[in-house]
Protein backbone atom coordinates (compact mmCIF):
# COMPACT_ATOMS: atom_id res chain seq x y z
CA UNK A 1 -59.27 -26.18 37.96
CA UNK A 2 -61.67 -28.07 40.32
CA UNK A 3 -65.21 -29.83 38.65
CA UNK A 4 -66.64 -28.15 41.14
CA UNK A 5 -65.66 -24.36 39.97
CA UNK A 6 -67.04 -23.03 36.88
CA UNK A 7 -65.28 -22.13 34.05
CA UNK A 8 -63.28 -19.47 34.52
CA UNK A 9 -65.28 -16.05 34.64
CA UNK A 10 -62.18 -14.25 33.63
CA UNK A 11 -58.52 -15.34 32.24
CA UNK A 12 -55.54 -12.78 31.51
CA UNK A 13 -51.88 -14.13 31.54
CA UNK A 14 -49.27 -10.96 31.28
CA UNK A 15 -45.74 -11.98 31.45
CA UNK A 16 -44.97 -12.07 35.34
CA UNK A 17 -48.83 -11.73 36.51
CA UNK A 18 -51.68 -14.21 35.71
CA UNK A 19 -55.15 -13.63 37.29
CA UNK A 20 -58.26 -15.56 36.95
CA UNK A 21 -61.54 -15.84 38.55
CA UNK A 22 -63.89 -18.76 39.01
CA UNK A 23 -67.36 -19.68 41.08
CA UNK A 24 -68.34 -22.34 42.70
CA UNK A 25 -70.91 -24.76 40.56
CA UNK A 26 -74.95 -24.05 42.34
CA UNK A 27 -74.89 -25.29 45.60
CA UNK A 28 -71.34 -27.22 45.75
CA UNK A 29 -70.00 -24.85 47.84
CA UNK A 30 -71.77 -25.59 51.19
CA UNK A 31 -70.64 -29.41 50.15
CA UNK A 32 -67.05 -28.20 50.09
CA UNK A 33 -67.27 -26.47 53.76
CA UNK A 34 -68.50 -28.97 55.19
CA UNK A 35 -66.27 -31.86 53.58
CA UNK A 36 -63.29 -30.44 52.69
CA UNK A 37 -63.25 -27.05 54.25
CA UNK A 38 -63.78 -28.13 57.91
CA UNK A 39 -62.08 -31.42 58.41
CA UNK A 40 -58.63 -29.18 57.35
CA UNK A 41 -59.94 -26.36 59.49
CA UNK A 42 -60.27 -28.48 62.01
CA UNK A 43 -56.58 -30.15 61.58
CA UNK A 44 -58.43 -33.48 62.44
CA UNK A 45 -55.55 -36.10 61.93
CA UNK A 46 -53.08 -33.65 64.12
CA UNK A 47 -55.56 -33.44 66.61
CA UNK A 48 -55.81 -37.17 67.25
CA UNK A 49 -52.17 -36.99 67.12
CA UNK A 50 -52.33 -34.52 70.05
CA UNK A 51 -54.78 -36.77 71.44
CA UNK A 52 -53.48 -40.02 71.14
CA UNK A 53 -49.93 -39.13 72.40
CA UNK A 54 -51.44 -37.53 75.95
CA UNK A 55 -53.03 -41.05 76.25
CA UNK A 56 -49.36 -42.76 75.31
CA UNK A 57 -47.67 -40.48 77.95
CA UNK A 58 -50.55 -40.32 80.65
CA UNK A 59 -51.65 -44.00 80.65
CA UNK A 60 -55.10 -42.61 81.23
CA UNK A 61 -58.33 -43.14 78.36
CA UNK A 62 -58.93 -40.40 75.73
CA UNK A 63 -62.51 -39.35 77.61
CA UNK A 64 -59.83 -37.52 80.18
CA UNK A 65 -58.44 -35.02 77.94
CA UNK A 66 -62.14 -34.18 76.09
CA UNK A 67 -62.18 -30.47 75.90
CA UNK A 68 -58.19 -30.06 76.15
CA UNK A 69 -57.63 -30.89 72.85
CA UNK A 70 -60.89 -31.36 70.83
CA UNK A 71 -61.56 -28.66 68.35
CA UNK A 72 -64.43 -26.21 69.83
CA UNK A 73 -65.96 -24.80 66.31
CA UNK A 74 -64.44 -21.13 67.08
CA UNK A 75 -64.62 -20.38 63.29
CA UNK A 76 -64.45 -16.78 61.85
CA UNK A 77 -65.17 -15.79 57.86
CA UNK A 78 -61.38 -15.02 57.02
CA UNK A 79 -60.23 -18.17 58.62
CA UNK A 80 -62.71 -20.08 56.48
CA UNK A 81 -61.52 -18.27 53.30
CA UNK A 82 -57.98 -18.96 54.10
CA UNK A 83 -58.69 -22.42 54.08
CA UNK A 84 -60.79 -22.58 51.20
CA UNK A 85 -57.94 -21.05 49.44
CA UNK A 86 -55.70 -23.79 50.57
CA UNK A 87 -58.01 -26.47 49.71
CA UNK A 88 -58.82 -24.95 46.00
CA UNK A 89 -55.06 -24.75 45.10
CA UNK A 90 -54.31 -28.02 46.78
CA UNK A 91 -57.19 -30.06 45.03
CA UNK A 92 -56.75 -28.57 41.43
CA UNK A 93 -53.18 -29.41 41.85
CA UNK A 94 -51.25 -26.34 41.71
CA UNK A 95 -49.62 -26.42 45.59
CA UNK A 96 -48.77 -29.12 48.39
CA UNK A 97 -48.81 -27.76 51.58
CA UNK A 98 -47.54 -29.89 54.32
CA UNK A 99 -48.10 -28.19 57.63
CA UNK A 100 -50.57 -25.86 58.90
CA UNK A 101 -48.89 -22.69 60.50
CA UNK A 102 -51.67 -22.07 62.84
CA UNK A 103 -50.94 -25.30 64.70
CA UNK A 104 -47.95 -22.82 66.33
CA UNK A 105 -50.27 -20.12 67.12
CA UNK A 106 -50.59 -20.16 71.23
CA UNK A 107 -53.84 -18.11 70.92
CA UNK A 108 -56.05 -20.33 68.04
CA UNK A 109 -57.79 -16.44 67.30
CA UNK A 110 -54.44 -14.89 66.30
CA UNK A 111 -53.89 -14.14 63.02
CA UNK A 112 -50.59 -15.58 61.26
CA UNK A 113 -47.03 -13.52 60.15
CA UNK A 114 -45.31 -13.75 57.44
CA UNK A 115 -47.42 -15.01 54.68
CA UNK A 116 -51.14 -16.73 54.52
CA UNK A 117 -50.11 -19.59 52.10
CA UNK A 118 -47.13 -21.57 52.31
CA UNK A 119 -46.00 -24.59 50.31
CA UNK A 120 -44.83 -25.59 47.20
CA UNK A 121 -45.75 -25.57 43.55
CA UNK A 122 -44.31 -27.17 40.19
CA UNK A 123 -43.34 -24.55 37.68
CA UNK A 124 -42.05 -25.97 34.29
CA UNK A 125 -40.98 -29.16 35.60
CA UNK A 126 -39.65 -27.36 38.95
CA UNK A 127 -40.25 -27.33 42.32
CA UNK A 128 -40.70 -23.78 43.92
CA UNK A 129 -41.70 -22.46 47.41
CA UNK A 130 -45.25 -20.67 47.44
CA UNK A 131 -45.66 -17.95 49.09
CA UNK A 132 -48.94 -16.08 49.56
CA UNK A 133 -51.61 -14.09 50.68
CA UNK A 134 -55.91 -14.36 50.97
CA UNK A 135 -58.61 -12.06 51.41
CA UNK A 136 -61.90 -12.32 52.10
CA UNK A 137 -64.62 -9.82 51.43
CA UNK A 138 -68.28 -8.97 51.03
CA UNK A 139 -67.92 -6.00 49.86
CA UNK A 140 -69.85 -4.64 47.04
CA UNK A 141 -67.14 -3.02 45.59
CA UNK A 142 -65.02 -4.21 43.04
CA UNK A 143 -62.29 -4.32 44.22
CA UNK A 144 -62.94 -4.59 47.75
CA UNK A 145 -60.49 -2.78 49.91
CA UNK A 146 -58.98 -5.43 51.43
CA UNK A 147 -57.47 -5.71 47.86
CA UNK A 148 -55.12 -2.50 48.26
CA UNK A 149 -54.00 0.02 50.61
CA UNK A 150 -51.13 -0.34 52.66
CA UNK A 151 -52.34 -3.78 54.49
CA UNK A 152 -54.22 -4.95 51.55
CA UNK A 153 -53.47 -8.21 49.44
CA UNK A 154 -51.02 -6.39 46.46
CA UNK A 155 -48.76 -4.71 48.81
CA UNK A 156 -48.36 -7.61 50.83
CA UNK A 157 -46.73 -9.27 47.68
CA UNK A 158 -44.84 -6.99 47.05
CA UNK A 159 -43.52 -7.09 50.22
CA UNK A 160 -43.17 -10.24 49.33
CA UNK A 161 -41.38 -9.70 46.35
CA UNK A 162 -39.01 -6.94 47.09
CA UNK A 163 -38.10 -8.23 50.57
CA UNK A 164 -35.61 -10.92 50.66
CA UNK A 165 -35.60 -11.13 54.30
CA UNK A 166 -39.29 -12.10 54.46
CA UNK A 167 -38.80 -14.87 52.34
CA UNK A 168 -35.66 -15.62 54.16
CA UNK A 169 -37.76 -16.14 56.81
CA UNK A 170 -40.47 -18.33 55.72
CA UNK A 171 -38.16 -20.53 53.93
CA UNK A 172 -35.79 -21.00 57.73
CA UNK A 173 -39.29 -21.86 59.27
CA UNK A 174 -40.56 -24.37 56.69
CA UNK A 175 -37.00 -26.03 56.64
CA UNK A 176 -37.51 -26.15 61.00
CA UNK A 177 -40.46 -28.46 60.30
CA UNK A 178 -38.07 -31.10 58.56
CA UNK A 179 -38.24 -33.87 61.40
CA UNK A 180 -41.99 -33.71 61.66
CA UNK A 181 -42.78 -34.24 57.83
CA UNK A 182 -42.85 -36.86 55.65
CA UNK A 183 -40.18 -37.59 53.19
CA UNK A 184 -42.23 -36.02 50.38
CA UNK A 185 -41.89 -32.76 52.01
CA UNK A 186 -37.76 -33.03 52.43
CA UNK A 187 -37.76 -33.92 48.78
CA UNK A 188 -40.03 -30.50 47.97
CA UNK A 189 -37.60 -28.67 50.42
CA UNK A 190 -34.58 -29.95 48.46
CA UNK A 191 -35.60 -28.91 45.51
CA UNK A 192 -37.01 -25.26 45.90
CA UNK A 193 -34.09 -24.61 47.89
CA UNK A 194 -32.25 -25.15 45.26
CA UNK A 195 -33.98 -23.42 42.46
CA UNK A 196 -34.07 -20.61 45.50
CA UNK A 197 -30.22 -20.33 45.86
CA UNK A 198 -29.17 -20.93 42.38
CA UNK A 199 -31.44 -16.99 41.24
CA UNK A 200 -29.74 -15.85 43.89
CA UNK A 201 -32.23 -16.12 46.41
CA UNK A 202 -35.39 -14.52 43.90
CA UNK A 203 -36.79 -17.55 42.04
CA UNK A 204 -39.98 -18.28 44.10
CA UNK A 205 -43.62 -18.06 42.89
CA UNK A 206 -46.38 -15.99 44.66
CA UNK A 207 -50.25 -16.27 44.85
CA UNK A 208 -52.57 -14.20 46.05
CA UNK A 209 -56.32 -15.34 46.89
CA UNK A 210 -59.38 -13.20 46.86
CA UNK A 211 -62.68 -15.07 48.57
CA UNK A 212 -65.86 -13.92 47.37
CA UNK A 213 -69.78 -14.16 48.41
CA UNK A 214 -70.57 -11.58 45.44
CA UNK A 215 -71.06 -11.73 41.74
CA UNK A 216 -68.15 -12.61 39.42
CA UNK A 217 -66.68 -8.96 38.32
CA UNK A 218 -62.87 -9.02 36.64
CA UNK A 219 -61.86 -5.41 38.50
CA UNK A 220 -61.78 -7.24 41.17
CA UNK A 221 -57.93 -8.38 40.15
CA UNK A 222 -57.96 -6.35 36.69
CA UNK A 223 -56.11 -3.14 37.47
CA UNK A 224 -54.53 -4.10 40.98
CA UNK A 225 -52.98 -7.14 38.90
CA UNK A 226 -51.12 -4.27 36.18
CA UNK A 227 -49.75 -2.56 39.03
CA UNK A 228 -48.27 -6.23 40.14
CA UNK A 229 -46.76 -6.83 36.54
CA UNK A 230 -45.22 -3.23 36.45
CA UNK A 231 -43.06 -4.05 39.54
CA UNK A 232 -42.93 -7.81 39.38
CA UNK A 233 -39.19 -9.31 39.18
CA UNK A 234 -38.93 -11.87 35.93
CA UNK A 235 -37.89 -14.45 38.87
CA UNK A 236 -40.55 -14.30 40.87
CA UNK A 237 -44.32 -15.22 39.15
CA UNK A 238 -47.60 -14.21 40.43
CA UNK A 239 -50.85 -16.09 40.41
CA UNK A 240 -54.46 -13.96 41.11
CA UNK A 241 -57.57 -15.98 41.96
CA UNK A 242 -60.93 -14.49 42.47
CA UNK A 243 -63.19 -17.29 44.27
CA UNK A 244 -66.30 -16.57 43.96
CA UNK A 245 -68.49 -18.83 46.53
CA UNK A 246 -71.84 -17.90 45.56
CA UNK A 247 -73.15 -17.93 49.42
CA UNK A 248 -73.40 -15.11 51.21
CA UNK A 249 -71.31 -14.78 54.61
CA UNK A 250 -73.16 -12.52 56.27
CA UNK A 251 -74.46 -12.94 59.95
CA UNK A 252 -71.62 -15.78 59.85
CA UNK A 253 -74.07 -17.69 57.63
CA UNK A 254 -70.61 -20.27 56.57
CA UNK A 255 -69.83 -20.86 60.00
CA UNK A 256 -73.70 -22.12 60.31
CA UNK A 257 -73.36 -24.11 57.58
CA UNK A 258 -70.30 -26.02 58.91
CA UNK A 259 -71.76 -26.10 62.06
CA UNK A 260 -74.88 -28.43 60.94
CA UNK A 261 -77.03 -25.07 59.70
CA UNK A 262 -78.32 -24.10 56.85
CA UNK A 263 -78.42 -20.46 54.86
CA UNK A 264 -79.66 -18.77 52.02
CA UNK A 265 -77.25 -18.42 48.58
CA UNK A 266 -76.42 -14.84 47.37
C-alpha cells in the first residue's frame, strides 16, 4: 500500500474474500486531509471548469459568479471517509476512478445510490469495473454497526453481488459519462465491459471500505468477511480494508483540520 500507511495490522486472503487493515503512519493523516483529501473533496479542477465556462458564455470576469460556484467547506465525517477511501485505493494503485458521482447530486448534502466507489481495477492482467461501498465509524465496537445489519457495509455487497440489475445500472451510468472523459477512461470502459459480458454479466470485483478513528482490531472485518466468502460468487472478488486514521473525528475535529484547525490524535 501507501508509505504513508503502516504495515498492515492484519492480512487474511480466503478464496473469493481478502481483508486487510492498515493505519495511518503518526501524524500523516492530517497531511493527507488537507493535501489530498480536500482538493478531491473539493472537485477543484471541475470547479474551475464550472467556473471558467460561465465566464466563456457570460463574457463577464470570474469575481461575478464568486459564491455560485466556489466550494463553501460544507464537509461532514462520512463524506470525508468516502473520499479518503477513494484517495487510498487510487494512490496505492489498486483503482482509477474517473468521475465523481456527487458532481450529479442537485442537493451537495445528499447521499449517493447505487454504490459509494466506482471505477476500475486490474485483476490478473484485466481490467474490471469496481464497485463498492465505505463506512465510517467511531464506534468502540468492533465491528461497528455500520458494518452489518440490513443497511450496513456486507449486505450492501451482497446486494451487490447477487443483484445483476444494480450492477446493470452502474455500469449504463459510467458508460453515459463517455463524452466527458478522457480516452483513458473509454479504453477502461472497453475492457471491463468486456470481461463483464463474456461471465455472463458476473465478472466484476467489489471493495468495501471501513474508516476508522479507533485502534487497529481484526473483528472489525474478521467474521463479517466469512459470511462474505460463504455467499461470494467465484466471479465476483471482494476486497476488505480497515483504515485506521489514528485522529479522532469527534466534535467534527477532521473537518477543523481541513478547514485550517487543528485537533488532538486518538
Amino acid at each position: 500500500m501507501l508509505s504513508i500507511l503502516h504495515q498492515e495490522y492484519f492480512c487474511t486472503d480466503m478464496n473469493k474474500v481478502s481483508y486487510y487493515g492498515y493505519s495511518f503512519i503518526d501524524n500523516s493523516f492530517k497531511d493527507y486531509l488537507v493535501n489530498k483529501v480536500k482538493p478531491k473533496l473539493d472537485d477543484e479542477d471541475w470547479t474551475q471548469e464550472l467556473l471558467n465556462t460561465a465566464v466563456e458564455v457570460t463574457g463577464f470576469s470570474a469575481d461575478n459568479f464568486a459564491g455560485i460556484f466556489e466550494n463553501r467547506g460544507s464537509y461532514s465525517c462520512w463524506r470525508i471517509g468516502e473520499v479518503v477511501a477513494e484517495c487510498v485505493l487510487e494512490d496505492s494503485g489498486k483503482a482509477r476512478f474517473y468521475y465523481d458521482s456527487c458532481r450529479d447530486l442537485k442537493n451537495p448534502n445528499a447521499h449517493n445510490t447505487g454504490a459509494d466507489i466506482v471505477g476500475f481495477c486490474d485483476i490478473n492482467d484485466e481490467t474490471l469495473f469496481l464497485f463498492g461501498e465505505v463506512k465510517t465509524s467511531n464506534s468502540p465496537s468492533a465491528p461497528p454497526s455500520v458494518v452489518y445489519g440490513r443497511t450496513g457495509m456486507i449486505e450492501q455487497l451482497t446486494d451487490l453481488q447477487v443483484k445483476e440489475d444494480k450492477r446493470n445500472n452502474l455500469i449504463k451510468w459510467m458508460t453515459s459519462k463517455i463524452k466527458l472523459l478522457p480516452e483513458k477512461f473509454k479504453s477502461d470502459l472497453g475492457k471491463a465491459l468486456c470481461a463483464y459480458t463474456k461471465s455472463k454479466r458476473k465478472k466484476v470485483q467489489l471493495v468495501g471500505v471501513l474508516v476508522r478513528d479507533t485502534h487497529p482490531d481484526e473483528l472489525d472485518l474478521k467474521n463479517r468477511a466469512k459470511v462474505l466468502e460463504e455467499t461470494a460468487s467465484p466471479l465476483i472478488g471482494v476486497w476488505l480494508f480497515a483504515l485506521y486514521t489514528g485522529v479522532s473525528m469527534e466534535k467534527d475535529a477532521w473537518i477543523s483540520i481541513m478547514n485550517g484547525g487543528a485537533t488532538c490524535d486518538s
